[in-house]
Protein backbone atom coordinates (compact mmCIF):
# COMPACT_ATOMS: atom_id res chain seq x y z
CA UNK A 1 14.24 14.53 -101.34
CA UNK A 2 17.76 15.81 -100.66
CA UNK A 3 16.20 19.54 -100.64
CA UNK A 4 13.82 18.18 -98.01
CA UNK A 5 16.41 16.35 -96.25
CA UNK A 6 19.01 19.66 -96.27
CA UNK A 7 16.42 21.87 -94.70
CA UNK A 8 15.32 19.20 -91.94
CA UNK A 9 19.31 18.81 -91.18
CA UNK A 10 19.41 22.69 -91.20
CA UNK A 11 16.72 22.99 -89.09
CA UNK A 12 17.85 20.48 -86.35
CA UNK A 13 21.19 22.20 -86.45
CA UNK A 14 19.96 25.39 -85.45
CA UNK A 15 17.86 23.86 -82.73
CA UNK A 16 21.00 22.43 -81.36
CA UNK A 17 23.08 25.13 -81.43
CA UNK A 18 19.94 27.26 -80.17
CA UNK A 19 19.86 25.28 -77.11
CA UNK A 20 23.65 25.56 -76.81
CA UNK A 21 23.32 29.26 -76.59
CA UNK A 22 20.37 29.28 -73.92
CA UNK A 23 22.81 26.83 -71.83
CA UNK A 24 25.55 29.16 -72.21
CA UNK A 25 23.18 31.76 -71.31
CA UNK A 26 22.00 30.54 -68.24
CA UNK A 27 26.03 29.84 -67.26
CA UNK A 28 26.35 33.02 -67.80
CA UNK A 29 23.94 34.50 -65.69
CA UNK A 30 24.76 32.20 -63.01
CA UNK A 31 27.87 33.36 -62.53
CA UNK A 32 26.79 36.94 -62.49
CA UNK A 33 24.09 36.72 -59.96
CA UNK A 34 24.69 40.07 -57.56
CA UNK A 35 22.47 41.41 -54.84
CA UNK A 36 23.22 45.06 -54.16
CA UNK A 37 21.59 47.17 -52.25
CA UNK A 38 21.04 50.86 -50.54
CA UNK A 39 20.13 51.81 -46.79
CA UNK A 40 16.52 53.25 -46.32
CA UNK A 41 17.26 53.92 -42.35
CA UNK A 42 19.29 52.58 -39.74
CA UNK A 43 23.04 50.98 -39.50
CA UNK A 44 23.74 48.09 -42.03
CA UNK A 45 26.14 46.58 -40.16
CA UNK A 46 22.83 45.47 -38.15
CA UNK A 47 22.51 42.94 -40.90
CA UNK A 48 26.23 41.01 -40.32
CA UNK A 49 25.93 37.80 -40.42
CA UNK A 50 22.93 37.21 -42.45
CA UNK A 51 22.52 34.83 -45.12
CA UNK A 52 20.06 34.32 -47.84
CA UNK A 53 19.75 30.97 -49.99
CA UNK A 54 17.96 31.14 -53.17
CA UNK A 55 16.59 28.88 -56.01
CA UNK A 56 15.90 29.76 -58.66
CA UNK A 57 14.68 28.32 -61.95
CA UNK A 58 13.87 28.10 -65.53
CA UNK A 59 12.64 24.53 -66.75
CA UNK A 60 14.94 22.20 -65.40
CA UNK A 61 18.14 24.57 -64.85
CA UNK A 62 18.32 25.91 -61.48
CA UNK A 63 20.60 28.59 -59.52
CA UNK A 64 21.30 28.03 -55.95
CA UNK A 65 22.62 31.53 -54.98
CA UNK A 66 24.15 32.07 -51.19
CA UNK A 67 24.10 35.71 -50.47
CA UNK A 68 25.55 36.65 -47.09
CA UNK A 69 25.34 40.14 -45.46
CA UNK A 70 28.99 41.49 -44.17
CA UNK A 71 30.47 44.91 -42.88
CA UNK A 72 31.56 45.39 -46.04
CA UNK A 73 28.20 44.90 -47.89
CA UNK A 74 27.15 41.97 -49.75
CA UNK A 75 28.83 38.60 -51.24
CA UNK A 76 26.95 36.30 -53.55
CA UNK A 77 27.97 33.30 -54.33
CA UNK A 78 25.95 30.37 -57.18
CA UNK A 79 25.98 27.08 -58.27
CA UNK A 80 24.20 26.17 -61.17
CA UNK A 81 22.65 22.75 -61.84
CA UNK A 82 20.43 20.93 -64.03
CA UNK A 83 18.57 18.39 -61.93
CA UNK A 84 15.71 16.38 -62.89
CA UNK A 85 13.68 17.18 -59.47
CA UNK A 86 13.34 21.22 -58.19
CA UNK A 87 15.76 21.60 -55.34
CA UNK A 88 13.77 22.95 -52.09
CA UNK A 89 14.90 24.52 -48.72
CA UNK A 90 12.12 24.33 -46.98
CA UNK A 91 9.53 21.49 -46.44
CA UNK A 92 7.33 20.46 -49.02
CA UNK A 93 4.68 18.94 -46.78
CA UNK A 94 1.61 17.49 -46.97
CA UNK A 95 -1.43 20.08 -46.19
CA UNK A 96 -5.33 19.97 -45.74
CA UNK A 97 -7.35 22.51 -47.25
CA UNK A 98 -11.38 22.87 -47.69
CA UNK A 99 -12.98 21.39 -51.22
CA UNK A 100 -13.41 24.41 -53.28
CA UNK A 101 -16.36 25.85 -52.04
CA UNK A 102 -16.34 23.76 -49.08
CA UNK A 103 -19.24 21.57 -49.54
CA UNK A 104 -19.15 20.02 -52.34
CA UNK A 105 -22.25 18.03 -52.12
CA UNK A 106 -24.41 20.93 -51.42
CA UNK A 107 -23.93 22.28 -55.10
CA UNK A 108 -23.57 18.86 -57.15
CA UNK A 109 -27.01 18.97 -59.11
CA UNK A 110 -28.31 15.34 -58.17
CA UNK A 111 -27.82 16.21 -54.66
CA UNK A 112 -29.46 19.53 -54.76
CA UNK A 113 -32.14 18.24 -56.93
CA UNK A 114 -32.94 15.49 -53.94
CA UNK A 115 -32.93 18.23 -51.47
CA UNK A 116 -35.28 20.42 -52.77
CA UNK A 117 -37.82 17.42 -54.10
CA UNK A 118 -37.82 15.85 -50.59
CA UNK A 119 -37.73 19.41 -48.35
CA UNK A 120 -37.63 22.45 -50.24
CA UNK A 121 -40.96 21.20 -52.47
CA UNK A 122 -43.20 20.56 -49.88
CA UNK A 123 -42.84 24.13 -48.22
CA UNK A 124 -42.61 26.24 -51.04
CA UNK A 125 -45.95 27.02 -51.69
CA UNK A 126 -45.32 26.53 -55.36
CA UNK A 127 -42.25 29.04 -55.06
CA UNK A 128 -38.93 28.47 -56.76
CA UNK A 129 -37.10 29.03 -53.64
CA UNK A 130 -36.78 28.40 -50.11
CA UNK A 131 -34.72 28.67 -47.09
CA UNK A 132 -34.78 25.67 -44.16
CA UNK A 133 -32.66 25.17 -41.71
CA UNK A 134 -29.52 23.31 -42.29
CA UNK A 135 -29.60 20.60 -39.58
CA UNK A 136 -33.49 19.27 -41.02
CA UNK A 137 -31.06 17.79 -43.56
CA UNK A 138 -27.76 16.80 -41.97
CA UNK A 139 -26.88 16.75 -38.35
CA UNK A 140 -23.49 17.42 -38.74
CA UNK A 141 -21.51 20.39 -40.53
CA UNK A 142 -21.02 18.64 -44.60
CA UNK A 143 -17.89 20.67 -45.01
CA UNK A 144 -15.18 18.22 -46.39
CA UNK A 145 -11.21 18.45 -46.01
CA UNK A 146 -9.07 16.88 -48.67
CA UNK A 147 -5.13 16.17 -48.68
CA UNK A 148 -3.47 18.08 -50.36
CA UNK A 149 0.67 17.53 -51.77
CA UNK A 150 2.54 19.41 -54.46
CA UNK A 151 3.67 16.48 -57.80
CA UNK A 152 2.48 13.68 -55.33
CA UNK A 153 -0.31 10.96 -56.19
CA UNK A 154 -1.18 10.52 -52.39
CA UNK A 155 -1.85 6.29 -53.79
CA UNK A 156 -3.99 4.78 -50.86
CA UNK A 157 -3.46 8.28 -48.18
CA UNK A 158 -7.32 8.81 -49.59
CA UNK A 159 -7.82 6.40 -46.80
CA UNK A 160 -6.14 9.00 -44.13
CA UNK A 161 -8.18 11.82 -45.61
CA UNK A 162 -11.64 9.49 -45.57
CA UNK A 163 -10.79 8.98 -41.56
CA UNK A 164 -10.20 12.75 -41.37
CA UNK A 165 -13.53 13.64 -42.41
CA UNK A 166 -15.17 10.56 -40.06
CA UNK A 167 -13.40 11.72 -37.64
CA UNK A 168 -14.71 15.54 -37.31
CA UNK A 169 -17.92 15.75 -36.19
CA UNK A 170 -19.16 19.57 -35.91
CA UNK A 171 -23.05 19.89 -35.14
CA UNK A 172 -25.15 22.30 -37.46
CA UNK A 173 -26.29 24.73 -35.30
CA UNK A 174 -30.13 25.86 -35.14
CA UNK A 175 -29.18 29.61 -37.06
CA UNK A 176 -27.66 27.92 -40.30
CA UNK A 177 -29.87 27.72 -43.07
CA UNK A 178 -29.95 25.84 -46.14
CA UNK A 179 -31.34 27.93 -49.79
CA UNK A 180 -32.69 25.32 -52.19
CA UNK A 181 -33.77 26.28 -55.26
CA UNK A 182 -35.14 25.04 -58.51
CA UNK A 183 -35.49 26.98 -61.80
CA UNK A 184 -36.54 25.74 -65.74
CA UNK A 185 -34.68 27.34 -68.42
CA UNK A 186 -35.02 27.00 -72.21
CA UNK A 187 -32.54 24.92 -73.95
CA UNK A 188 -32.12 26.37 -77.44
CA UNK A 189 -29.90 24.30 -78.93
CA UNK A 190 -31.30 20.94 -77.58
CA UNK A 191 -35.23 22.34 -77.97
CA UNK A 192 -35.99 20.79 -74.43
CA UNK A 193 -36.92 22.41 -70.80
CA UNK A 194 -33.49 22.46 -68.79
CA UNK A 195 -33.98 22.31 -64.53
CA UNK A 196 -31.41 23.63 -62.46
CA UNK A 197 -31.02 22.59 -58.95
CA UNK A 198 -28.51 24.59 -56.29
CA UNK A 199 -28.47 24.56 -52.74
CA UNK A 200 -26.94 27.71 -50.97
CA UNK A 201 -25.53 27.18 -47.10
CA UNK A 202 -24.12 30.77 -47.61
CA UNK A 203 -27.49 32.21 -47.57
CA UNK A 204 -28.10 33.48 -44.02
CA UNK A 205 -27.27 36.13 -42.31
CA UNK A 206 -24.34 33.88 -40.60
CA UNK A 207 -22.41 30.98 -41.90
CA UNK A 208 -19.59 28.59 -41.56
CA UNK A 209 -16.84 28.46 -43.17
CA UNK A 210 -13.84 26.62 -41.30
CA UNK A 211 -10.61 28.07 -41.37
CA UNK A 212 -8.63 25.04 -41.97
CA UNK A 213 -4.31 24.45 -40.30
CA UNK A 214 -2.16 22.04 -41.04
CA UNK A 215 1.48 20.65 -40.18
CA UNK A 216 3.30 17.52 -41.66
CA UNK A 217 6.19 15.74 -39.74
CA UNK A 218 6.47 13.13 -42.84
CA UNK A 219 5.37 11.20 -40.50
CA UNK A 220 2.23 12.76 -38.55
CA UNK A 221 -0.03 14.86 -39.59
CA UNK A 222 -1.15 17.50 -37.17
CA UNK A 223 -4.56 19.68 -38.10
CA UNK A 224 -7.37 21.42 -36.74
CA UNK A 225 -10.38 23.88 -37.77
CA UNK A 226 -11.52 27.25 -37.01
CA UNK A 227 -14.43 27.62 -34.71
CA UNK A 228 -16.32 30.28 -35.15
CA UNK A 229 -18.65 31.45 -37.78
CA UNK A 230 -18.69 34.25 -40.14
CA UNK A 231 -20.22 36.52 -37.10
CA UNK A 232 -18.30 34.89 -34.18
CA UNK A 233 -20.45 32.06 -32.98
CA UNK A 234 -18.89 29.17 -31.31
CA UNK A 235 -19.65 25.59 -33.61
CA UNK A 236 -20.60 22.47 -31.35
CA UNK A 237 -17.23 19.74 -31.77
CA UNK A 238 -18.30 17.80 -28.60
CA UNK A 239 -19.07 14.70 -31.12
CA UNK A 240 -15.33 15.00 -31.94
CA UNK A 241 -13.60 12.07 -30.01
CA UNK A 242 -11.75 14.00 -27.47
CA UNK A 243 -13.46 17.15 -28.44
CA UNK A 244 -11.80 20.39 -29.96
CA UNK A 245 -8.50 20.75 -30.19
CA UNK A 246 -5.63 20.23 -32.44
CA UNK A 247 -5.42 16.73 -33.57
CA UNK A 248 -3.27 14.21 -35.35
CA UNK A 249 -3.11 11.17 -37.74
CA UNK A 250 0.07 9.07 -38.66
CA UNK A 251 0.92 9.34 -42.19
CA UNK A 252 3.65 7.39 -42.70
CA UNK A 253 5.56 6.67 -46.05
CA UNK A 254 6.28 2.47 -46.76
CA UNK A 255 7.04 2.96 -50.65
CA UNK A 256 6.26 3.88 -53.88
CA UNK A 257 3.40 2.67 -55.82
CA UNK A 258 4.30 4.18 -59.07
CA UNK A 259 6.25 7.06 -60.97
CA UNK A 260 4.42 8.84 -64.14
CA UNK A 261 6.02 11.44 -65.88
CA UNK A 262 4.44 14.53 -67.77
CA UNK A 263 5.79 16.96 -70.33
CA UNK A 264 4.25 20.57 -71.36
CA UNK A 265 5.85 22.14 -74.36
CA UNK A 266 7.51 25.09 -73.01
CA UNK A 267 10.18 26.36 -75.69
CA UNK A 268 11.40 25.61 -79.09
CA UNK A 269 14.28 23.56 -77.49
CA UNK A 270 13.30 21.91 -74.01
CA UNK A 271 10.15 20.66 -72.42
CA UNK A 272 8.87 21.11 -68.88
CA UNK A 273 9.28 17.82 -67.37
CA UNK A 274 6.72 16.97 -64.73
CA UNK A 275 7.76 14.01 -62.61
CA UNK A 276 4.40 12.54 -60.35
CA UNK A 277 4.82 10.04 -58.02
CA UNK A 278 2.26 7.76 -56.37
CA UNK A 279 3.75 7.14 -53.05
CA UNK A 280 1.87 4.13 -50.68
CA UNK A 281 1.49 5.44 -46.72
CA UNK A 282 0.48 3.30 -43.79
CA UNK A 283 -2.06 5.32 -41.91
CA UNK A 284 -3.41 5.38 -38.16
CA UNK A 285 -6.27 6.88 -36.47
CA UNK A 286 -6.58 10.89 -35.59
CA UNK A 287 -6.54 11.75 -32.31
CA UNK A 288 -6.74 15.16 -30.22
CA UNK A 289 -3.26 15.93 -29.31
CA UNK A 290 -4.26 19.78 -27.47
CA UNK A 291 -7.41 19.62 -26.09
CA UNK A 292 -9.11 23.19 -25.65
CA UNK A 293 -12.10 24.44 -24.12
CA UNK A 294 -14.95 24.76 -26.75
CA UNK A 295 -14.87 28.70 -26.35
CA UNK A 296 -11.15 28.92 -26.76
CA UNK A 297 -10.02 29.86 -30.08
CA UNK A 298 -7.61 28.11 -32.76
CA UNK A 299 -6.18 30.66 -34.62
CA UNK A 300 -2.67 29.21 -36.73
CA UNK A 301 -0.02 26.75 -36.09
CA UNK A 302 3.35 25.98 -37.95
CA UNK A 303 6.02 23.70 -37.99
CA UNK A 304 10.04 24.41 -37.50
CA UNK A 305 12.10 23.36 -40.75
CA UNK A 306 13.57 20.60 -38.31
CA UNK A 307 10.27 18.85 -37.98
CA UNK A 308 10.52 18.61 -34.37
CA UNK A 309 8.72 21.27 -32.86
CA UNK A 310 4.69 22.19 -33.60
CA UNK A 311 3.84 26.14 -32.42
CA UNK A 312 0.34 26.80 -31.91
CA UNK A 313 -1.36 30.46 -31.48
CA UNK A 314 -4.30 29.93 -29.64
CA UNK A 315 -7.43 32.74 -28.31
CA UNK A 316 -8.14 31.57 -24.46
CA UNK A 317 -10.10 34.06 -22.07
CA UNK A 318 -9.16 37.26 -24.40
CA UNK A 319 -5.53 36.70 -23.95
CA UNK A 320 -3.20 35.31 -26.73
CA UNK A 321 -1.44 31.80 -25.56
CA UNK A 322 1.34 29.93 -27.96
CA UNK A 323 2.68 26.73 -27.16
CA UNK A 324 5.27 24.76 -27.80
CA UNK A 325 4.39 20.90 -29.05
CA UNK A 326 7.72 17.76 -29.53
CA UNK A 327 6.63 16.35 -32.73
CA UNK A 328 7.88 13.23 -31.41
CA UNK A 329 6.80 12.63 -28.04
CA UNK A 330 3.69 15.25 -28.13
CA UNK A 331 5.03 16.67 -24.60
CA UNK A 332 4.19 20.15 -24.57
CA UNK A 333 7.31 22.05 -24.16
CA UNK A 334 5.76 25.41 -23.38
CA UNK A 335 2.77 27.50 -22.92
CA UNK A 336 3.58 31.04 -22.73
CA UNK A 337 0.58 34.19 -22.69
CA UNK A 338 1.91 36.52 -25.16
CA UNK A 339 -0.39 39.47 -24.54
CA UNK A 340 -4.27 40.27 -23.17
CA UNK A 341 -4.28 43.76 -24.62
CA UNK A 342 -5.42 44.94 -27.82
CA UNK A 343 -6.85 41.86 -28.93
CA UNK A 344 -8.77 42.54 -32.09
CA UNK A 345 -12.25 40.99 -32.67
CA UNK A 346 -11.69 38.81 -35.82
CA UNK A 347 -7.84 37.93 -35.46
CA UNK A 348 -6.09 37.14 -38.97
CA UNK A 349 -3.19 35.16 -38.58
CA UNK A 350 -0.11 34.33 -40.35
CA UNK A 351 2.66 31.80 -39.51
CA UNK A 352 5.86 31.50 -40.09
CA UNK A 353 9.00 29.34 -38.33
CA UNK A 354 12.70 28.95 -38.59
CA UNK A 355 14.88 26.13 -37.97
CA UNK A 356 14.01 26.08 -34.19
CA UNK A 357 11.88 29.14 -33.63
CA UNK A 358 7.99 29.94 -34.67
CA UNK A 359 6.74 33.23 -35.43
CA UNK A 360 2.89 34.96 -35.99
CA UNK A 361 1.93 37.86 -37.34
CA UNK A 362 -0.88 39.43 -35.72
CA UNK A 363 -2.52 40.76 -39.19
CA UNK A 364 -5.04 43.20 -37.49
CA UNK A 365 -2.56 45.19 -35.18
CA UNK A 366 1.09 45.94 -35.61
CA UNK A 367 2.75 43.17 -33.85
CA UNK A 368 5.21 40.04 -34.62
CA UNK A 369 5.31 37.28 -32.00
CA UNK A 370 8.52 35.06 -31.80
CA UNK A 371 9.21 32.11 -30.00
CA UNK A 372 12.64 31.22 -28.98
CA UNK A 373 14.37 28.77 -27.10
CA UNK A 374 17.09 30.68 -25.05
CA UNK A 375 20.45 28.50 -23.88
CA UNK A 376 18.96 28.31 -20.51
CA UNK A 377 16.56 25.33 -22.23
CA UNK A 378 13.44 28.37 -21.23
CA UNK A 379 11.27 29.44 -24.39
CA UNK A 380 10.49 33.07 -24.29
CA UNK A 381 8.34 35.23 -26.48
CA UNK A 382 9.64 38.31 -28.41
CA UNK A 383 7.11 40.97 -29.51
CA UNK A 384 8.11 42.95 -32.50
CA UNK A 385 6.42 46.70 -33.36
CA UNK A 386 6.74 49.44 -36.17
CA UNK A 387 5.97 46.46 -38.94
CA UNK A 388 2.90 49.21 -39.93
CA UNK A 389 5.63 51.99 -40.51
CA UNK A 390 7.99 49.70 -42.78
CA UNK A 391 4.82 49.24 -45.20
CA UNK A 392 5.01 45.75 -44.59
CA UNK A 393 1.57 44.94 -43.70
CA UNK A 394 0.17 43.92 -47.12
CA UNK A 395 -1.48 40.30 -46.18
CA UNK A 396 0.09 38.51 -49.42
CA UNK A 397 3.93 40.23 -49.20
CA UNK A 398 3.94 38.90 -45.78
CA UNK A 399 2.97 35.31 -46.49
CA UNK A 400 5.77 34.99 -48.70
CA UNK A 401 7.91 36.85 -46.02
CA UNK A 402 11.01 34.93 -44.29
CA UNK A 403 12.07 35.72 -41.09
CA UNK A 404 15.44 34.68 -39.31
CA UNK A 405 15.98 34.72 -35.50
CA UNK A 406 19.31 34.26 -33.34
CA UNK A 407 17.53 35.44 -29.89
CA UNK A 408 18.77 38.65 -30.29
CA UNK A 409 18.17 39.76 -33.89
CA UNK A 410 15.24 39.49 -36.10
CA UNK A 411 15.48 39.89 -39.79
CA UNK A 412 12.70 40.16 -41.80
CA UNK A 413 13.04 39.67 -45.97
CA UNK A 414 9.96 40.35 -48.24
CA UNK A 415 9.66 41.59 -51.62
CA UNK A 416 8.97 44.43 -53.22
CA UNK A 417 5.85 43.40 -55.50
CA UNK A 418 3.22 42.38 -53.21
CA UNK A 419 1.76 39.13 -55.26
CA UNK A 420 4.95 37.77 -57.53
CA UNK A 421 8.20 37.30 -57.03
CA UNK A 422 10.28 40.27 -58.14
CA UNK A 423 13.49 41.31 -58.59
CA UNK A 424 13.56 44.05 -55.74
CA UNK A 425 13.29 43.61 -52.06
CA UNK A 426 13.47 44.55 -48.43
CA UNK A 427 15.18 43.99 -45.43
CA UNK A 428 14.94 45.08 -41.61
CA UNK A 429 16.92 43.92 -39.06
CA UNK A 430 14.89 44.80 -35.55
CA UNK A 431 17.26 44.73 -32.33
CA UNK A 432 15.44 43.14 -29.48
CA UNK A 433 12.25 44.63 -30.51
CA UNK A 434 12.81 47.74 -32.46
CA UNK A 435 13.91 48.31 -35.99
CA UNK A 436 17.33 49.21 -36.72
CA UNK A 437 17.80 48.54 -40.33
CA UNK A 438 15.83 48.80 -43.40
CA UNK A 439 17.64 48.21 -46.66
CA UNK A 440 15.99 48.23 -50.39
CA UNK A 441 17.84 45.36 -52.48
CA UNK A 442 18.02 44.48 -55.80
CA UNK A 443 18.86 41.07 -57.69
CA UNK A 444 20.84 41.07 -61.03
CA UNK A 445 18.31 37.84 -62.10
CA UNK A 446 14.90 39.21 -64.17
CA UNK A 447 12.43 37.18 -62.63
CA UNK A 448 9.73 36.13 -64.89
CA UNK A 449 5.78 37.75 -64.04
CA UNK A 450 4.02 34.68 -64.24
CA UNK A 451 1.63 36.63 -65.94
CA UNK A 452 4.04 37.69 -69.17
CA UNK A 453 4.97 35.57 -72.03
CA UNK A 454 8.54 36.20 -71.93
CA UNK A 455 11.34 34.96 -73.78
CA UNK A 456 13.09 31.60 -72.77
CA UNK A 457 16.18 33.55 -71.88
CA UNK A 458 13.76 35.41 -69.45
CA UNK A 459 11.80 32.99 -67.83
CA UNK A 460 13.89 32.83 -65.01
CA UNK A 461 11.72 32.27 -61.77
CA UNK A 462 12.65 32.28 -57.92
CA UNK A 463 11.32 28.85 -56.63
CA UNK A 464 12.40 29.11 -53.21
CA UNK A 465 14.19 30.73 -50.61
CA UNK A 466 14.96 30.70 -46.65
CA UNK A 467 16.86 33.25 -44.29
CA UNK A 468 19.44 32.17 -41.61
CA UNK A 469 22.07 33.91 -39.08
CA UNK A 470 25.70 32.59 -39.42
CA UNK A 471 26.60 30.82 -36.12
């Protein structure tokens, strides 16, 4: 017994002073966060002024590093904490996004099975398969949205979500089919017959699949939907109250039903602490909030880390129009045409937005579209070029891009890897609308690939991060 009782003292000893050391390491490493870097092209002194904040974490340890671009080079300072909740610098909103495959009625097997017994069956001809036309079955488009929030319950804002869906009412056209289908199998280990249902909307030679955008005030939700199908015909939204658009709900926060807390075994010495909270929300009724013409074109929309301003890229009469939305008051503050040239057939968006600017990437052609507002109380539209040349058009390196904006300058930060986080990354600083800086930089922090089973020492990761200019 006192054998047994040495060892299990032993043991929890070393785990102690184990942890100790991992501490101390992190300390360590905090303090000796550095960001150097080397010029690819261009002046570096372009870059004054700039200033990087970065999370970063491992479990529940976090670096806040503050890295600021001078004449001299670089400065970096860090504060480490241990918090309970991940620190963030930029919104952690609520979002809508399609259900996994977008219908998710059309491949649950009781549904399918009704389908096909009630239409598919009777115009067969004793075949296993057959295609109908969608709108035979439902007259409207059985796509389904769902809210969506990172470590939030969203408690009774299922209700909001339910009124979404009421709410959008997109006819199936007449070219949209439906494939139901119905095979037996053999079930070996259960010695019966096994049927499979499945019912296919993808089938056709066109389909729809709605592009879904979405921007949270933490108090209003703004959204809208693509549409156009897979081949550029225009869906039907005139049952939509108020038609298409972008539209609204109020979402508002009253209090918190509940707080659950998970743990995953992560190390030898600390767990992953999970905290999930089930928050109550008062909701109201969606509205349209920018009407547009059905053959106008809703391409992306953002929201400034302020809250207060909504930009919106729309596709009107082969010309590309943003505007400019008050959160609060739902005045539109602008509506400026940012170009009617070179307007690619199927344009791929990508949105970004500063603290009072918005910004999209025109993925098909070489171009970066800012919005600013100038000190004259005018917003005006900045068009950036030579994004192809800097290698900077891979679709997932730019989503995780930040960009910064004084009016004058534009910085752009993105790193090196194109799908992780990594250690390495770039910079360019464009003057009005040229480049004038590229820089390669490196971070003294080994970021964890989320795809390794690294040490604990190692599992470092960048949670967050946000570029600024100094005032």
């Amino acid at each position: 017994m006192r054998k047994w009782l040495a060892a299990f003292t032993a043991v929890c000893i070393a785990a102690a002073v184990g942890g100790v050391l991992i501490v101390g390491s992190m300390r360590r490493q905090a303090k000796a966060v550095e960001v150097t870097g080397t010029t690819l092209s261009g002046d570096g002194s372009a870059a004054e002024g700039l200033i990087m904040e970065t999370v970063y974490g491992m479990n529940r340890a976090y670096w806040t590093s503050v890295t600021e671009w001078t004449v001299s080079g670089t400065k970096t300072e860090t504060q480490y904490r241990y918090l309970a909740e991940e620190p963030r610098l930029t919104p952690v909103n609520f979002g809508l996004s399609l259900l996994d495959d977008g219908l998710w009625y059309c491949t649950n097997g009781d549904m399918a099975e009704y389908w096909w017994n009630v239409y598919g069956r009777p115009v067969s001809n004793g075949g296993n398969a057959v295609e109908i036309p969608l709108n035979s079955i439902t007259y409207y488009e059985p796509a389904r949205l769902e809210l969506v929030r990172w470590n939030v319950l969203l408690g009774d804002a299922y209700e909001a979500e339910d009124k979404i869906n009421d709410f959008l009412r997109i006819k199936v056209p007449d070219w949209q089919v439906v494939r139901l289908s119905h095979t037996r199998t053999w079930d070996a280990d259960f010695q019966e017959m096994y049927d499979d249902y499945d019912a296919d909307i993808y089938a056709g030679e066109d389909t729809y699949y709605p592009k879904v955008m979405s921007a949270y005030t933490g108090e209003k939700l703004f959204f809208g939907v693509g549409n156009r199908s897979w081949r550029g015909q225009i869906l039907d939204f005139s049952d939509t109250p108020g038609g298409y658009g972008v539209y609204m709900i109020p979402i508002r926060k009253i209090g918190t039903l509940k707080t659950a807390v998970e743990y995953e075994q992560k190390t030898l010495f600390d767990d992953y602490q999970i905290r999930i909270v089930e928050t109550a929300y008062k909701t109201g009724e969606p509205e349209v909030v920018l009407p547009l013409k059905p053959e106008d074109q809703l391409l992306g929309m953002s929201m400034s880390e302020d809250l207060t301003k909504l930009f919106v890229l729309t596709l009107e009469d082969g010309r590309f129009v943003a505007t400019v939305m008050d959160t609060g008051s739902l005045q539109v503050l602008a509506r400026i045409d940012l170009c009617e040239n070179d307007i690619p057939e199927d344009p791929t968006i990508e949105c970004h937005a500063g603290e009072n600017f918005g910004a999209f990437f025109v993925w098909n052609t070489d171009r970066l579209f800012i919005l600013y507002p100038y000190a004259d109380g005018e917003w005006r539209p900045i068009t950036l070029t030579g994004l192809e040349k800097l290698e900077i058009m891979g679709w997932y390196r730019f989503r995780q891009a930040r960009v910064a904006c004084d009016g004058e300058r534009t910085a752009i930060v993105w790193d090196e890897s194109e799908y992780i986080a990594s250690e390495a990354f770039y910079l360019t600083v464009f003057d009005k609308e040229k480049p004038v800086y590229t820089g390669r930089f490196y971070n003294s922090l080994k970021l964890a690939n989320r795809n390794e089973n690294l040490s604990v020492e190692d599992n470092i990761r960048r949670e967050d991060f946000r570029i600024r200019w100094s005032e």
